[in-house]
N, C-alpha and C. Protein backbone atom coordinates (compact mmCIF):
# COMPACT_ATOMS: atom_id res chain seq x y z
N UNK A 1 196.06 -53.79 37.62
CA UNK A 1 196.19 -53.86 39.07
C UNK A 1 197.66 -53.58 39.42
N UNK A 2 197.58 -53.02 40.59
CA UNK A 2 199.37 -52.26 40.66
C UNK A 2 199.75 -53.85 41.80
N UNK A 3 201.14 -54.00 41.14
CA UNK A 3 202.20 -54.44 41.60
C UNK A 3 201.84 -55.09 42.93
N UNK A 4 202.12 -54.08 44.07
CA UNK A 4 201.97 -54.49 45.24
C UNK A 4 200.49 -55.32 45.58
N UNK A 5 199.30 -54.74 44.94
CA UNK A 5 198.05 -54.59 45.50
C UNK A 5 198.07 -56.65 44.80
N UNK A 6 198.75 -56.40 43.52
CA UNK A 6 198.56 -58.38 42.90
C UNK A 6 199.02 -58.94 43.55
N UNK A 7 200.25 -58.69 44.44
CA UNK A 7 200.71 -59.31 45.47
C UNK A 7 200.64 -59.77 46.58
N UNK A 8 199.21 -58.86 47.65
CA UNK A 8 198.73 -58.96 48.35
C UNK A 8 197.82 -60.21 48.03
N UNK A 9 196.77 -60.07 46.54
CA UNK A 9 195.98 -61.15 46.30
C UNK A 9 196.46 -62.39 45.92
N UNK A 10 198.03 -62.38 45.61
CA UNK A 10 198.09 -63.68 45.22
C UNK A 10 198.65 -64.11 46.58
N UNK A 11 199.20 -63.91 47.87
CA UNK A 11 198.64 -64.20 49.34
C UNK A 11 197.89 -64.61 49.29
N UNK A 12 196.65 -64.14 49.59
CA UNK A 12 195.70 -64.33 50.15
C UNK A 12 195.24 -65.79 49.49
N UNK A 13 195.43 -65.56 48.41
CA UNK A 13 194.82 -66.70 46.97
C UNK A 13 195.49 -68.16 47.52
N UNK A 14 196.93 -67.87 47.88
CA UNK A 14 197.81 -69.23 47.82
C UNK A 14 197.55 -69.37 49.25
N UNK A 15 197.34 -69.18 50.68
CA UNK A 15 196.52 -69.60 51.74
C UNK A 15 195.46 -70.06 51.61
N UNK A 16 194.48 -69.97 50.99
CA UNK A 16 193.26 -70.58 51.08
C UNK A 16 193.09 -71.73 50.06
N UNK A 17 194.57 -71.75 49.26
CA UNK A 17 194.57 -72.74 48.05
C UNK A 17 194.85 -74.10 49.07
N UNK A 18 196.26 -73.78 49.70
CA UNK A 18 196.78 -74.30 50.32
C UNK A 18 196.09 -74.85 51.62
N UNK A 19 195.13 -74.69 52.15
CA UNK A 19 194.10 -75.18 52.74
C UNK A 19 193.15 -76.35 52.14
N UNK A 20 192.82 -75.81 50.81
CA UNK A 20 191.82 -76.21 50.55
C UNK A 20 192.71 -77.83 50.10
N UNK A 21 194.02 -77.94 49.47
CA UNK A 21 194.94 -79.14 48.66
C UNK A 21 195.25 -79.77 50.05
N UNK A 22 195.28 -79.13 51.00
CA UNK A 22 195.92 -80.03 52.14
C UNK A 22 194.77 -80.57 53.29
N UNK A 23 193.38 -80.23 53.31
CA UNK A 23 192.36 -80.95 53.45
C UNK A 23 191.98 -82.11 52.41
N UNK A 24 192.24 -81.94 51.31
CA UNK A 24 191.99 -82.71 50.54
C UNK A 24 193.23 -84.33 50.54
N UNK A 25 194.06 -83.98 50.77
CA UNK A 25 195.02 -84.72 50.48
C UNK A 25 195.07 -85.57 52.11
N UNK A 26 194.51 -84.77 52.78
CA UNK A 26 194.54 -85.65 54.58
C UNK A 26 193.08 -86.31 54.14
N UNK A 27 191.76 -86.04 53.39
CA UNK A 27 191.10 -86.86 52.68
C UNK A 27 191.37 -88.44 52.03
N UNK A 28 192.14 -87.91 51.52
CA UNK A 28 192.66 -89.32 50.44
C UNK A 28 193.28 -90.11 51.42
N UNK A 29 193.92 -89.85 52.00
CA UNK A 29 195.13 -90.54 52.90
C UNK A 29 194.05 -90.98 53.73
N UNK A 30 193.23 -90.57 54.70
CA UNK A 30 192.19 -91.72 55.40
C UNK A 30 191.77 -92.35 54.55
N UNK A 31 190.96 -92.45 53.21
CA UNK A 31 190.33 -93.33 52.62
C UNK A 31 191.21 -94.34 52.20
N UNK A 32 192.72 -94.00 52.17
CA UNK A 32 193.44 -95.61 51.20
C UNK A 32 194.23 -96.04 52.72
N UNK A 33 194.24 -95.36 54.33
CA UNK A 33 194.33 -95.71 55.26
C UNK A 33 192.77 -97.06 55.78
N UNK A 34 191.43 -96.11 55.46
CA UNK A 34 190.40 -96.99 55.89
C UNK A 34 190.47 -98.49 55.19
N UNK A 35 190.92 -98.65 53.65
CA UNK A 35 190.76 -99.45 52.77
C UNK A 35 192.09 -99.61 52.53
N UNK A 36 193.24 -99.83 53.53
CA UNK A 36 194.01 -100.97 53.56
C UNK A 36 193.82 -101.70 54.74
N UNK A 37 192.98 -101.12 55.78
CA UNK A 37 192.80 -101.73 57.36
C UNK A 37 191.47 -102.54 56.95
N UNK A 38 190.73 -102.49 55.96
CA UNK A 38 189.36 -103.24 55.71
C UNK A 38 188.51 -102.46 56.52
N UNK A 39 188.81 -101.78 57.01
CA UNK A 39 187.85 -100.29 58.12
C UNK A 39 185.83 -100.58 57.51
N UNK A 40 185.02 -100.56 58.39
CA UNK A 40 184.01 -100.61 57.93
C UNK A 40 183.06 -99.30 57.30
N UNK A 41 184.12 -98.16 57.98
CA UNK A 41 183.89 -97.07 57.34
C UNK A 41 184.87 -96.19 55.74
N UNK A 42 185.40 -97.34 55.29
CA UNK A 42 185.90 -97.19 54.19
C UNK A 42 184.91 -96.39 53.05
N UNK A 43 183.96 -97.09 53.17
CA UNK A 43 182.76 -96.09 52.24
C UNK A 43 182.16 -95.07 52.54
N UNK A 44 182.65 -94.37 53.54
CA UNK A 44 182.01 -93.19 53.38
C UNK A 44 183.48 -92.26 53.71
N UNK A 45 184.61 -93.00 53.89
CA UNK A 45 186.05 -92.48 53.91
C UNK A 45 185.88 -91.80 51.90
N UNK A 46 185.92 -92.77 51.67
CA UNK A 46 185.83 -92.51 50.16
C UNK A 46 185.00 -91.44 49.76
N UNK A 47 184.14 -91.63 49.86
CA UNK A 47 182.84 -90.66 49.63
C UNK A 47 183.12 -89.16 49.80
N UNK A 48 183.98 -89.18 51.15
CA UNK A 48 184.57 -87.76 51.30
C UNK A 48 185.72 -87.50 50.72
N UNK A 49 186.26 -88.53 50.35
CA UNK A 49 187.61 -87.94 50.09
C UNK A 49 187.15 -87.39 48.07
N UNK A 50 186.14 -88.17 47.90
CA UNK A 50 185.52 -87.75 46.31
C UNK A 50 185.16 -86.37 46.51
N UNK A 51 184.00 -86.49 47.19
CA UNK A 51 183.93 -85.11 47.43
C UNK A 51 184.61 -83.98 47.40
N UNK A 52 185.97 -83.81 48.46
CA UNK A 52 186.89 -82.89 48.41
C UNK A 52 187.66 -82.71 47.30
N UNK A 53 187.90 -83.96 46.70
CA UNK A 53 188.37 -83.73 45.03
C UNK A 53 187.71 -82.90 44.22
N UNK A 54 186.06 -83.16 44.15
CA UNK A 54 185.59 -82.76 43.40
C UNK A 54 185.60 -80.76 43.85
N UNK A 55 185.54 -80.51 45.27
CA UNK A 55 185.77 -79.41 45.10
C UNK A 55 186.93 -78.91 44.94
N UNK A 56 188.14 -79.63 45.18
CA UNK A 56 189.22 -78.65 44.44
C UNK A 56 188.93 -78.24 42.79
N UNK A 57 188.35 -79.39 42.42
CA UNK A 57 188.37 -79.14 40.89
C UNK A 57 187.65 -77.84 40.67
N UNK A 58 186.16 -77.58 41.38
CA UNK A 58 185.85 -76.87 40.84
C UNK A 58 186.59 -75.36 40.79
N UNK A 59 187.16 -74.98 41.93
CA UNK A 59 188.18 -73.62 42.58
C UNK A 59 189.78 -73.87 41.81
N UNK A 60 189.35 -75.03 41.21
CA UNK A 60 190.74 -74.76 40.27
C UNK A 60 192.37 -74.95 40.71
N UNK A 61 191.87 -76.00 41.59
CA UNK A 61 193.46 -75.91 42.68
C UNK A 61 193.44 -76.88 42.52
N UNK A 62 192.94 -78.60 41.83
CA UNK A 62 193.69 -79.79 41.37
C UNK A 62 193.25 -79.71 40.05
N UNK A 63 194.09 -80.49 38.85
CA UNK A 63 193.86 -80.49 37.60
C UNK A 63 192.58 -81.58 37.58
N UNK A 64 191.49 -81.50 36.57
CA UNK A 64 190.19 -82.22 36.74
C UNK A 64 190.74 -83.88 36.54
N UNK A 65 191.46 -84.06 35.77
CA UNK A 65 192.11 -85.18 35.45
C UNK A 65 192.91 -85.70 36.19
N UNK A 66 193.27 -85.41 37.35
CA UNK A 66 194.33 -85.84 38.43
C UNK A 66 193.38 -86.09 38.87
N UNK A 67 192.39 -85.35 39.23
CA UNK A 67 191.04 -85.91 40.43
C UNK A 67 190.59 -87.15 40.14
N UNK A 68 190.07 -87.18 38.68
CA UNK A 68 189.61 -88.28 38.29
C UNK A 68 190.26 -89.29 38.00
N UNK A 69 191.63 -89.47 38.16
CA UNK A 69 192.52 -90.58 38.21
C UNK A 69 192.64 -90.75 39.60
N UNK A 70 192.66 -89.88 40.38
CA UNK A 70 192.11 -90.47 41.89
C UNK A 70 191.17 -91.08 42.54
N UNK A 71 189.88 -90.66 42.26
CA UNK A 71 188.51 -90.96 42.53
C UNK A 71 188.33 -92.29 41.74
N UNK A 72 188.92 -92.68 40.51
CA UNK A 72 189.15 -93.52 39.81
C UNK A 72 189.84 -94.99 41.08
N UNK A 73 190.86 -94.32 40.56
CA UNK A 73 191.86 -95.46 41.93
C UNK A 73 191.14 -96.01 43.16
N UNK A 74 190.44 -94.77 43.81
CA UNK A 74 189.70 -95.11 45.14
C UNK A 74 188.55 -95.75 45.36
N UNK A 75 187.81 -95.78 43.89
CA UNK A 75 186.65 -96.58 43.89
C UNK A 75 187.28 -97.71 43.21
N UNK A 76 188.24 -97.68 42.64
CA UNK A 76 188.72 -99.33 42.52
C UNK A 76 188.95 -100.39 43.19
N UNK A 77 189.54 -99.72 44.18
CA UNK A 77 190.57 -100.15 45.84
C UNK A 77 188.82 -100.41 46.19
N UNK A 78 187.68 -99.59 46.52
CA UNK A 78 186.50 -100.10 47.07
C UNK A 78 186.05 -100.67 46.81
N UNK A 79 185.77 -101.26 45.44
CA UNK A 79 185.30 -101.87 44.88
C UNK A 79 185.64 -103.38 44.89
N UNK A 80 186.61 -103.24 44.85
CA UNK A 80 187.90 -104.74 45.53
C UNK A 80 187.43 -104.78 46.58
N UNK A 81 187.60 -104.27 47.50
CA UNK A 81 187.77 -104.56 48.76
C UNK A 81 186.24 -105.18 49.50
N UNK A 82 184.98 -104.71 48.62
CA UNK A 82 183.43 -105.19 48.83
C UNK A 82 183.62 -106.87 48.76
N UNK A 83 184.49 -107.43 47.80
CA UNK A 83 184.17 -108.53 47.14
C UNK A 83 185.16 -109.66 48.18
């Protein structure tokens, strides 16, 4: 692939990356926002914010193991917070 033309795609590539990490990350941040307020919608804060993890992982824009030390953390914090 010539020069310029990889350059164009790796644009395009790092906008829609960058979308996809910064939905995700305004994700997380409501769920450990819902579940420090005791929010009654903490569980399904979570739920999405798993979710969006799980799709960065699959597009390859968070490491699978960062996710799951997140999703980890967040069902911990929920899990606490039921009891």
């Amino acid at each position: 692939m010539p020069a310029k033309k990889a350059a164009r795609v790796q644009e395009r590539r790092r906008i829609v990356n960058r979308r996809v990490r910064s939905s995700t990350r305004t994700a997380v941040k409501k769920a450990v926002r819902a579940l420090n307020t005791h929010n009654e919608a903490a569980g399904s804060a979570v739920l999405t914010a798993v979710s969006r993890l799980d799709r960065a992982v699959s597009k390859g824009i968070v490491h699978r193991n960062a996710a799951a030390r997140s999703k980890s953390r967040l069902t911990k914090r929920l899990n606490a917070a039921a009891e």
